[in-house]
PDB file of N, CA and C in Angstrom:
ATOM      1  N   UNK A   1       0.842  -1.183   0.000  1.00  0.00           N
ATOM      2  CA  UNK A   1       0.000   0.000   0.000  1.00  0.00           C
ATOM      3  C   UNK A   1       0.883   1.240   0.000  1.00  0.00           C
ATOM      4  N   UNK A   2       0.503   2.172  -0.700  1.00  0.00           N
ATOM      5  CA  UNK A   2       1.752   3.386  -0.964  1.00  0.00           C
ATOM      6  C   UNK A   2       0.710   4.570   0.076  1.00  0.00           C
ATOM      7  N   UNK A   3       1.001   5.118   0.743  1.00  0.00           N
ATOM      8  CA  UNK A   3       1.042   6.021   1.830  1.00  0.00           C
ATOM      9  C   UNK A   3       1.435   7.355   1.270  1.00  0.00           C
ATOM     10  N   UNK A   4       0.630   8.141   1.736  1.00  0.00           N
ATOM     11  CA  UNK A   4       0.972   9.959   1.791  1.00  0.00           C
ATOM     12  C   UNK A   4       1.996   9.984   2.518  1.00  0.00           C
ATOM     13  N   UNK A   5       2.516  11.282   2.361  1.00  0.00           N
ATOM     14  CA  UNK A   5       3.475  11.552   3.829  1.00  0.00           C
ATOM     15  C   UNK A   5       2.460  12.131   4.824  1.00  0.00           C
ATOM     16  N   UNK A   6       1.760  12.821   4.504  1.00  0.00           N
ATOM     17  CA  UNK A   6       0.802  13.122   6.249  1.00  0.00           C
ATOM     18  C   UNK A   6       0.520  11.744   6.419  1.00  0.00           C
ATOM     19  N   UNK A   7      -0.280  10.548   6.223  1.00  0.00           N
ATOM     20  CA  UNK A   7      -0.304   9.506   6.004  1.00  0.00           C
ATOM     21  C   UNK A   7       0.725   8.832   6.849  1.00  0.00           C
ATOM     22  N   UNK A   8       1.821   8.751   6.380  1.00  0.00           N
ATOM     23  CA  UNK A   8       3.266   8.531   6.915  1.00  0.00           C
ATOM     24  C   UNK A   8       3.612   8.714   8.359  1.00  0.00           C
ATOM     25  N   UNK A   9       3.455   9.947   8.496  1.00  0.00           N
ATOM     26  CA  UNK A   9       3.453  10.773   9.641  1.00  0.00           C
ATOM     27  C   UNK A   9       2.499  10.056  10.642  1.00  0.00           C
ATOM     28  N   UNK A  10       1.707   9.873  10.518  1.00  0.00           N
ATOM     29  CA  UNK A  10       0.408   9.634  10.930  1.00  0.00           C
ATOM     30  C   UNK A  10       0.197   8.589  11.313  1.00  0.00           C
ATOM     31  N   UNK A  11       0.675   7.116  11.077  1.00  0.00           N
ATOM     32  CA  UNK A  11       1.525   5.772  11.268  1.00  0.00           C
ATOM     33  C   UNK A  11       2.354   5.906  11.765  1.00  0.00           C
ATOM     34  N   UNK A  12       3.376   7.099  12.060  1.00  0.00           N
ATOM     35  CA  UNK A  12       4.345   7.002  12.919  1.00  0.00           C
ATOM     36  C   UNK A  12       4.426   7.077  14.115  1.00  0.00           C
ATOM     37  N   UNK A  13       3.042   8.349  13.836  1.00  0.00           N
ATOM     38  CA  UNK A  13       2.389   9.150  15.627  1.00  0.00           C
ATOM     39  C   UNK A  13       1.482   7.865  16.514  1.00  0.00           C
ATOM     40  N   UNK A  14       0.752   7.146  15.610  1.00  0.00           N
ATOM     41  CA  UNK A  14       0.215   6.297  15.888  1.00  0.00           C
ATOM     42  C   UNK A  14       1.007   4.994  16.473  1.00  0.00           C
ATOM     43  N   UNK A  15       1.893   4.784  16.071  1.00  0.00           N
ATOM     44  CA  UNK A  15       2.737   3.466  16.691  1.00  0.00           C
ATOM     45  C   UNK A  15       3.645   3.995  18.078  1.00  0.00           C
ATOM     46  N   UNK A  16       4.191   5.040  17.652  1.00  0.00           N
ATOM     47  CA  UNK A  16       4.325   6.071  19.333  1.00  0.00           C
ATOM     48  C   UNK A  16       3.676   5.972  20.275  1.00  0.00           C
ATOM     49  N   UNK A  17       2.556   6.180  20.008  1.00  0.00           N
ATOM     50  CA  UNK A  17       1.741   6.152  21.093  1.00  0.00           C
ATOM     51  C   UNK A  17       1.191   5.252  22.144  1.00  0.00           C
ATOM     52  N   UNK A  18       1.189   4.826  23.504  1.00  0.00           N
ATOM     53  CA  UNK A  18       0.972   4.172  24.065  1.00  0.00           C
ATOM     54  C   UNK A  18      -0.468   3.432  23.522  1.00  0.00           C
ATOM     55  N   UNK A  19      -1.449   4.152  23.607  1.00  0.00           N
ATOM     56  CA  UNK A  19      -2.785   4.041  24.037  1.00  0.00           C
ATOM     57  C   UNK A  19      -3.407   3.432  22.691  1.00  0.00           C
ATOM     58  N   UNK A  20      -2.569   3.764  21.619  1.00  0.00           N
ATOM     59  CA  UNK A  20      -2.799   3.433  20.387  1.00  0.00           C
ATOM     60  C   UNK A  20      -2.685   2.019  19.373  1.00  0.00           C
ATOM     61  N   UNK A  21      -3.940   1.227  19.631  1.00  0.00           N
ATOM     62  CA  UNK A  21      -3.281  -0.513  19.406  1.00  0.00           C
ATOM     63  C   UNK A  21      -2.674  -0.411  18.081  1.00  0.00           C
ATOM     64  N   UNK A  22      -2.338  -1.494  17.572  1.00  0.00           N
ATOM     65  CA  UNK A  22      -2.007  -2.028  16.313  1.00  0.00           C
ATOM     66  C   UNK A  22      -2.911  -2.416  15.660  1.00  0.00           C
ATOM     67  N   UNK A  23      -3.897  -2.572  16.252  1.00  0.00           N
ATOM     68  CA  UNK A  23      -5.374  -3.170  15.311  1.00  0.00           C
ATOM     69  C   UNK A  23      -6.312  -1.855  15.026  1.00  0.00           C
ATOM     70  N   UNK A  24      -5.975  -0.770  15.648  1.00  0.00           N
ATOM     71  CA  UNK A  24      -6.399   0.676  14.971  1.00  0.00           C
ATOM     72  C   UNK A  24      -5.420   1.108  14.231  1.00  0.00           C
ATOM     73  N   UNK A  25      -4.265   0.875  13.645  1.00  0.00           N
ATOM     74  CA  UNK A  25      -3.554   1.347  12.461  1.00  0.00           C
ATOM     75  C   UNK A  25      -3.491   0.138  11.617  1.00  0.00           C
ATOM     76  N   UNK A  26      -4.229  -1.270  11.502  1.00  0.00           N
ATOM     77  CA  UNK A  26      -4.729  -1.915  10.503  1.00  0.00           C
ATOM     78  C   UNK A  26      -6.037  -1.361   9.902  1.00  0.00           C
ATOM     79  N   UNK A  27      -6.835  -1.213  10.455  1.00  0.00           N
ATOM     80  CA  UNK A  27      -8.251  -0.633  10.128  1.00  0.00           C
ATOM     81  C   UNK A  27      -8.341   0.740   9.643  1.00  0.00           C
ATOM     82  N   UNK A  28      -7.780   1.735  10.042  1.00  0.00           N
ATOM     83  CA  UNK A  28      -6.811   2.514   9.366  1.00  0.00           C
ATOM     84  C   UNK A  28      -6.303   2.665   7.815  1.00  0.00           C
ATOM     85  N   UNK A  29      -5.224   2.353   8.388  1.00  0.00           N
ATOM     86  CA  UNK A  29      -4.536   2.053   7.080  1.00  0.00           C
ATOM     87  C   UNK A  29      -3.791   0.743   6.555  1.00  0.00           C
ATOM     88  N   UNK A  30      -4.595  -0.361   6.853  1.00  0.00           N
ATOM     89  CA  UNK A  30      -4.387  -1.656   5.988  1.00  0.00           C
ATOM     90  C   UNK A  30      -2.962  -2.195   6.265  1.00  0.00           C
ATOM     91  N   UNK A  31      -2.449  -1.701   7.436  1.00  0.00           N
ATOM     92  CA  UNK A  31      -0.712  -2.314   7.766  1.00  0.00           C
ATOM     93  C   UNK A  31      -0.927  -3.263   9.654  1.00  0.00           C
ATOM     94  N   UNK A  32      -0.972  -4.547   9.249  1.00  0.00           N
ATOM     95  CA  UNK A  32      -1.080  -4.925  10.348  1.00  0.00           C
ATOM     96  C   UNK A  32       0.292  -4.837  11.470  1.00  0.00           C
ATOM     97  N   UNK A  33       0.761  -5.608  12.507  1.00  0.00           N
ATOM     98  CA  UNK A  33       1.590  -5.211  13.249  1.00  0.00           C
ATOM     99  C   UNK A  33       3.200  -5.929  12.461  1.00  0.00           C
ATOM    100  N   UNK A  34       2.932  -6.501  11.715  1.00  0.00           N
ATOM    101  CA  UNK A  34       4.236  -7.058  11.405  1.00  0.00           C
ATOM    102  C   UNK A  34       4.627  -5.853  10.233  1.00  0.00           C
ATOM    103  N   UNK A  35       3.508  -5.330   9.655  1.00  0.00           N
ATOM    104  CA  UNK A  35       3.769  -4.444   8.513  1.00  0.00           C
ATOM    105  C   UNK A  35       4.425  -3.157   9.244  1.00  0.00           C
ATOM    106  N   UNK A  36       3.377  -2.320  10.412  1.00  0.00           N
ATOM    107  CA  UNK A  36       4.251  -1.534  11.181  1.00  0.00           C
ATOM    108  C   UNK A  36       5.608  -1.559  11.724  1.00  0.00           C
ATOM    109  N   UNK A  37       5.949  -2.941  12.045  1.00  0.00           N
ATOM    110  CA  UNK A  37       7.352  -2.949  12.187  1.00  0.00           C
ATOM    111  C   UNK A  37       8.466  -2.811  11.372  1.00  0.00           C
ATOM    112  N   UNK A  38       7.781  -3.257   9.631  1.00  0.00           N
ATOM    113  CA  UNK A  38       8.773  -2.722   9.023  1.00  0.00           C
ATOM    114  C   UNK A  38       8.317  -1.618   8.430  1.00  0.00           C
ATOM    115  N   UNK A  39       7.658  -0.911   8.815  1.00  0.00           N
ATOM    116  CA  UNK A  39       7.044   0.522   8.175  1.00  0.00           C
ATOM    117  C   UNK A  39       8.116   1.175   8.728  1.00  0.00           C
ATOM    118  N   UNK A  40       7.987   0.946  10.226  1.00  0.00           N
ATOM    119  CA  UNK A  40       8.974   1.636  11.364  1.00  0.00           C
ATOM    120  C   UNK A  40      10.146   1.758  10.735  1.00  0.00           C
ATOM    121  N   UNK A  41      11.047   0.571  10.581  1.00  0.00           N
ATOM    122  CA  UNK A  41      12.229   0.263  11.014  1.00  0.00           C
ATOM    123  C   UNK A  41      12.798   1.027   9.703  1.00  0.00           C
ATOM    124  N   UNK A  42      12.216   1.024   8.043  1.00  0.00           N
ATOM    125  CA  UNK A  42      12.355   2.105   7.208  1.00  0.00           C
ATOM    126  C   UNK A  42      12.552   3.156   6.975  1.00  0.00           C
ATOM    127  N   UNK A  43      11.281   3.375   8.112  1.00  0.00           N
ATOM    128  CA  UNK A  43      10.974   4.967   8.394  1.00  0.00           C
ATOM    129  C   UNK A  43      11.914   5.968   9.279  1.00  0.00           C
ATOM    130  N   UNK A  44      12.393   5.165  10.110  1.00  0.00           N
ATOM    131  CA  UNK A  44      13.365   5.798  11.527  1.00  0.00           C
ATOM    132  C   UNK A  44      14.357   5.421  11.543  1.00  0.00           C
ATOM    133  N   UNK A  45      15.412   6.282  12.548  1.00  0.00           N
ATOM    134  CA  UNK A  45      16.451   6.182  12.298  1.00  0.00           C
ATOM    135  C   UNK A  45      17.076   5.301  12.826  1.00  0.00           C
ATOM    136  N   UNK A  46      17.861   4.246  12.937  1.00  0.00           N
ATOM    137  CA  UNK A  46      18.496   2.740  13.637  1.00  0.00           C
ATOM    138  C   UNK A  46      18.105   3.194  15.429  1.00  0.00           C
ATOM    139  N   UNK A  47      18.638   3.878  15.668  1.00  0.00           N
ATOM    140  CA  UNK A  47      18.534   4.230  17.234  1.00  0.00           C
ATOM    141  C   UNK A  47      16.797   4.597  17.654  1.00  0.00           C
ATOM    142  N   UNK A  48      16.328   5.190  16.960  1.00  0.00           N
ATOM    143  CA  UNK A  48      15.084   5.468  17.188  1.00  0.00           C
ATOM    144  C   UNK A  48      14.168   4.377  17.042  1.00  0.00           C
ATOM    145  N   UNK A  49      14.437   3.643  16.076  1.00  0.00           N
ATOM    146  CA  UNK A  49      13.923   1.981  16.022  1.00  0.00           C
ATOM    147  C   UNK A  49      13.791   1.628  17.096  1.00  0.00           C
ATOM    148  N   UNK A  50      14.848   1.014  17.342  1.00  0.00           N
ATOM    149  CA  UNK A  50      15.416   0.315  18.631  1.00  0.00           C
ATOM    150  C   UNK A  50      14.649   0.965  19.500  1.00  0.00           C
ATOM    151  N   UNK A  51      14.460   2.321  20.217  1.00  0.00           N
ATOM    152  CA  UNK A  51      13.974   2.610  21.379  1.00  0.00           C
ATOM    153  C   UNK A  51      12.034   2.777  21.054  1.00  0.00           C
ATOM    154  N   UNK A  52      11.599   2.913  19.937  1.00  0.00           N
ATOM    155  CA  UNK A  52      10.690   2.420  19.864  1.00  0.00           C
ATOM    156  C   UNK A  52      10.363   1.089  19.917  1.00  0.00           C
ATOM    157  N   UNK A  53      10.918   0.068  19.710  1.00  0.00           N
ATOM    158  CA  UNK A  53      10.699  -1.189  19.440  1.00  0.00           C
ATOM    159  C   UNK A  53      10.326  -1.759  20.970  1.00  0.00           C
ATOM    160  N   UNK A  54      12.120  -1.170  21.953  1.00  0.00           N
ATOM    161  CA  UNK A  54      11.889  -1.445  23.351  1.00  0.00           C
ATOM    162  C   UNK A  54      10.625  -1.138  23.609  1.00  0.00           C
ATOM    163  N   UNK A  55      10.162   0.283  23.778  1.00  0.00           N
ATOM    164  CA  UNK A  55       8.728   0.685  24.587  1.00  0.00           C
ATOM    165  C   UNK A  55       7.835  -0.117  23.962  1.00  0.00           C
ATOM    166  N   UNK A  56       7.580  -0.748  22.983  1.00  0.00           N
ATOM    167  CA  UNK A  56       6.377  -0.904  22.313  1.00  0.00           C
ATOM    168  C   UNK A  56       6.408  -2.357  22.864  1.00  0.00           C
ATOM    169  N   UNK A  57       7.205  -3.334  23.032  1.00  0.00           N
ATOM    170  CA  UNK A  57       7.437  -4.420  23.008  1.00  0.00           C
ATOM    171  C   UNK A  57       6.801  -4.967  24.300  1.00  0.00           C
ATOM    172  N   UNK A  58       6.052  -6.035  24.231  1.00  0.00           N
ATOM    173  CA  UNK A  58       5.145  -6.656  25.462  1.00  0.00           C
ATOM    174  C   UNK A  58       4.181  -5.475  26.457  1.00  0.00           C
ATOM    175  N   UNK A  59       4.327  -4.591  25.401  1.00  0.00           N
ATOM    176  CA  UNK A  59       2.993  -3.153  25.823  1.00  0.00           C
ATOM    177  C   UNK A  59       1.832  -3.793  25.633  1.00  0.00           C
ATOM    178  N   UNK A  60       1.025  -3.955  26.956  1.00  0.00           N
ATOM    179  CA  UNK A  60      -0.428  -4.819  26.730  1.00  0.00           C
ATOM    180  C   UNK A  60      -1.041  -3.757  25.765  1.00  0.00           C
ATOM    181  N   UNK A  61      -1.238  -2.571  26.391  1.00  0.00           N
ATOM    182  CA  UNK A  61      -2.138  -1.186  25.552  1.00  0.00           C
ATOM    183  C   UNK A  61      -1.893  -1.325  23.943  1.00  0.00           C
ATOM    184  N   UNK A  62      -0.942  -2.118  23.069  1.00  0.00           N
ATOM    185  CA  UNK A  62      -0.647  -2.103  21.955  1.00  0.00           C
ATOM    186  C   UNK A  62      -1.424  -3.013  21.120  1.00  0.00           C
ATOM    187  N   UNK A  63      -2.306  -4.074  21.914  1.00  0.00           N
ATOM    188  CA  UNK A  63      -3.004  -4.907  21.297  1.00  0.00           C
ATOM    189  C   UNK A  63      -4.385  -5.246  21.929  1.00  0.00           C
ATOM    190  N   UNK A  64      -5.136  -5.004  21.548  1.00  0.00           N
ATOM    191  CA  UNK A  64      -6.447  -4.785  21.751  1.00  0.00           C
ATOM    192  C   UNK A  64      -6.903  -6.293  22.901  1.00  0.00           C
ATOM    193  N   UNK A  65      -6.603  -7.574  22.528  1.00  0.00           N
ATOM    194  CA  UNK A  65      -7.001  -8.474  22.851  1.00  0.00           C
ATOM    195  C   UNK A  65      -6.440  -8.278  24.242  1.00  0.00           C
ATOM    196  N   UNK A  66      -4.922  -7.910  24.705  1.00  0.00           N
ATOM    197  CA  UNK A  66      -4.364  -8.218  26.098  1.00  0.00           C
ATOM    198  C   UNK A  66      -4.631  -6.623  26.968  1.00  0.00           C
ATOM    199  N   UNK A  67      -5.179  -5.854  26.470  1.00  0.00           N
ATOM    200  CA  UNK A  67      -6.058  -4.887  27.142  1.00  0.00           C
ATOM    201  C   UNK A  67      -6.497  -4.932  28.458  1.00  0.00           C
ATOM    202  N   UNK A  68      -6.690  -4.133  29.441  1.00  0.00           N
ATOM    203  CA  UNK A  68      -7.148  -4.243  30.911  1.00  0.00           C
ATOM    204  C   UNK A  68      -8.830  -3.359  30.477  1.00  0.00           C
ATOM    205  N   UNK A  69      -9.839  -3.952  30.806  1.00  0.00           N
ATOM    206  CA  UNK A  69     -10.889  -3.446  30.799  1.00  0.00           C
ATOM    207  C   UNK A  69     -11.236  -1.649  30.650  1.00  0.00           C
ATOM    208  N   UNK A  70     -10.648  -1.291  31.911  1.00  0.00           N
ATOM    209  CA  UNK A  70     -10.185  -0.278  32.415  1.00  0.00           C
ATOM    210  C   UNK A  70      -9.710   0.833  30.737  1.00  0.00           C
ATOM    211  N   UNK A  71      -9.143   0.404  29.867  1.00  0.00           N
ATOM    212  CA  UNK A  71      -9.177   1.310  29.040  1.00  0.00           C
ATOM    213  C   UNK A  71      -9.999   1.234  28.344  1.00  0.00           C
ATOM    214  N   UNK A  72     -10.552   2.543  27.676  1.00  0.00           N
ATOM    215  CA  UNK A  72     -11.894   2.543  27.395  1.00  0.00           C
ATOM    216  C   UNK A  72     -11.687   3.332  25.917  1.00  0.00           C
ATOM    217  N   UNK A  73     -10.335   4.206  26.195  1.00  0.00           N
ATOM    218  CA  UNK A  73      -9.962   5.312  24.532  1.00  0.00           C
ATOM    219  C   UNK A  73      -8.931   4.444  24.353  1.00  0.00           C
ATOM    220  N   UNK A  74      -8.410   5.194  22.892  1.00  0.00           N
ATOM    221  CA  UNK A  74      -7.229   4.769  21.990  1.00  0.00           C
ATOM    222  C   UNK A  74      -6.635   6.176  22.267  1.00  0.00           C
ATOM    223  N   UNK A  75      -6.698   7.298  22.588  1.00  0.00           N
ATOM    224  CA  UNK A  75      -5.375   8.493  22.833  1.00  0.00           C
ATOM    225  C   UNK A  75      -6.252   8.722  23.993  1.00  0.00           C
ATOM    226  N   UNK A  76      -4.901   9.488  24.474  1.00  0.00           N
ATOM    227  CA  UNK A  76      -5.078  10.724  25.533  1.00  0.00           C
ATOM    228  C   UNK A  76      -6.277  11.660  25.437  1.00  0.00           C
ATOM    229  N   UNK A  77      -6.858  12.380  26.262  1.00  0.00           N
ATOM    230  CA  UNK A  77      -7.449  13.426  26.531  1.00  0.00           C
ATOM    231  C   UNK A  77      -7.029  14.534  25.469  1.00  0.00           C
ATOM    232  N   UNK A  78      -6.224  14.697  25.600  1.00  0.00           N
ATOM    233  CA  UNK A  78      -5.882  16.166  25.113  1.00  0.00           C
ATOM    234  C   UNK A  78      -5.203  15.747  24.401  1.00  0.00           C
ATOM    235  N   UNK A  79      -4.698  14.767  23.188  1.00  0.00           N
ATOM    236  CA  UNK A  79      -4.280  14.416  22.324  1.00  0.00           C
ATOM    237  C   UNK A  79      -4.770  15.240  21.475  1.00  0.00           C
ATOM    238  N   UNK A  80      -6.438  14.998  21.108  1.00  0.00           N
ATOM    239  CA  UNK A  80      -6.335  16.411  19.617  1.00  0.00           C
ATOM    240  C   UNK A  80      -7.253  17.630  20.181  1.00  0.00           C
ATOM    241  N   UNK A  81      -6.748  18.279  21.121  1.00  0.00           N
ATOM    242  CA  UNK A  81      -7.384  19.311  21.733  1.00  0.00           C
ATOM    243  C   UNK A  81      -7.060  20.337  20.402  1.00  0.00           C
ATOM    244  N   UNK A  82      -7.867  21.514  20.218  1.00  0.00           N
ATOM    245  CA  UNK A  82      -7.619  22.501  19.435  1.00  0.00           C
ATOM    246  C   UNK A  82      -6.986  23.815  20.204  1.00  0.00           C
ATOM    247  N   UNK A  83      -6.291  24.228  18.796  1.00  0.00           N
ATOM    248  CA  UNK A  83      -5.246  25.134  19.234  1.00  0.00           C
ATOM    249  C   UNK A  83      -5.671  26.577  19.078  1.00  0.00           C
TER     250      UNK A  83
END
């Protein structure tokens, strides 16, 4: 699938993000979690990989199924507050 760069961007902010599973940037934009990883690892720079990869890695919040009830959104509060 060929991607915009806001697009781009936008898959990037999304895999950053804690709160943000992998099964909302399939539904999205058609890249499941193995695809994000190499979307990532393309996209960023070797070191930035890596420290994304760490945080993201055995993050329950990243996959919908190992979820704690308790979350109820996919972002923050004030994630798209207006400016």
């Amino acid at each position: 699938m060929l991607l915009l760069e806001s697009e781009k961007s936008r898959v990037i902010e999304m895999a950053w993000e804690d709160r943000t599973p992998f099964e909302a940037i399939e539904k999205q934009f058609s890249l499941n979690e193995t695809a994000v990883i190499k979307f990532m690892r393309r996209s960023l720079k070797p070191r930035s990989f890596k420290l994304w990869r760490e945080r993201v890695n055995g993050r329950s919040t990243k996959h919908v199924k190992l979820r704690s009830s308790d979350v109820t959104r996919s972002h923050c509060p004030t994630q798209y507050k207006q400016r």
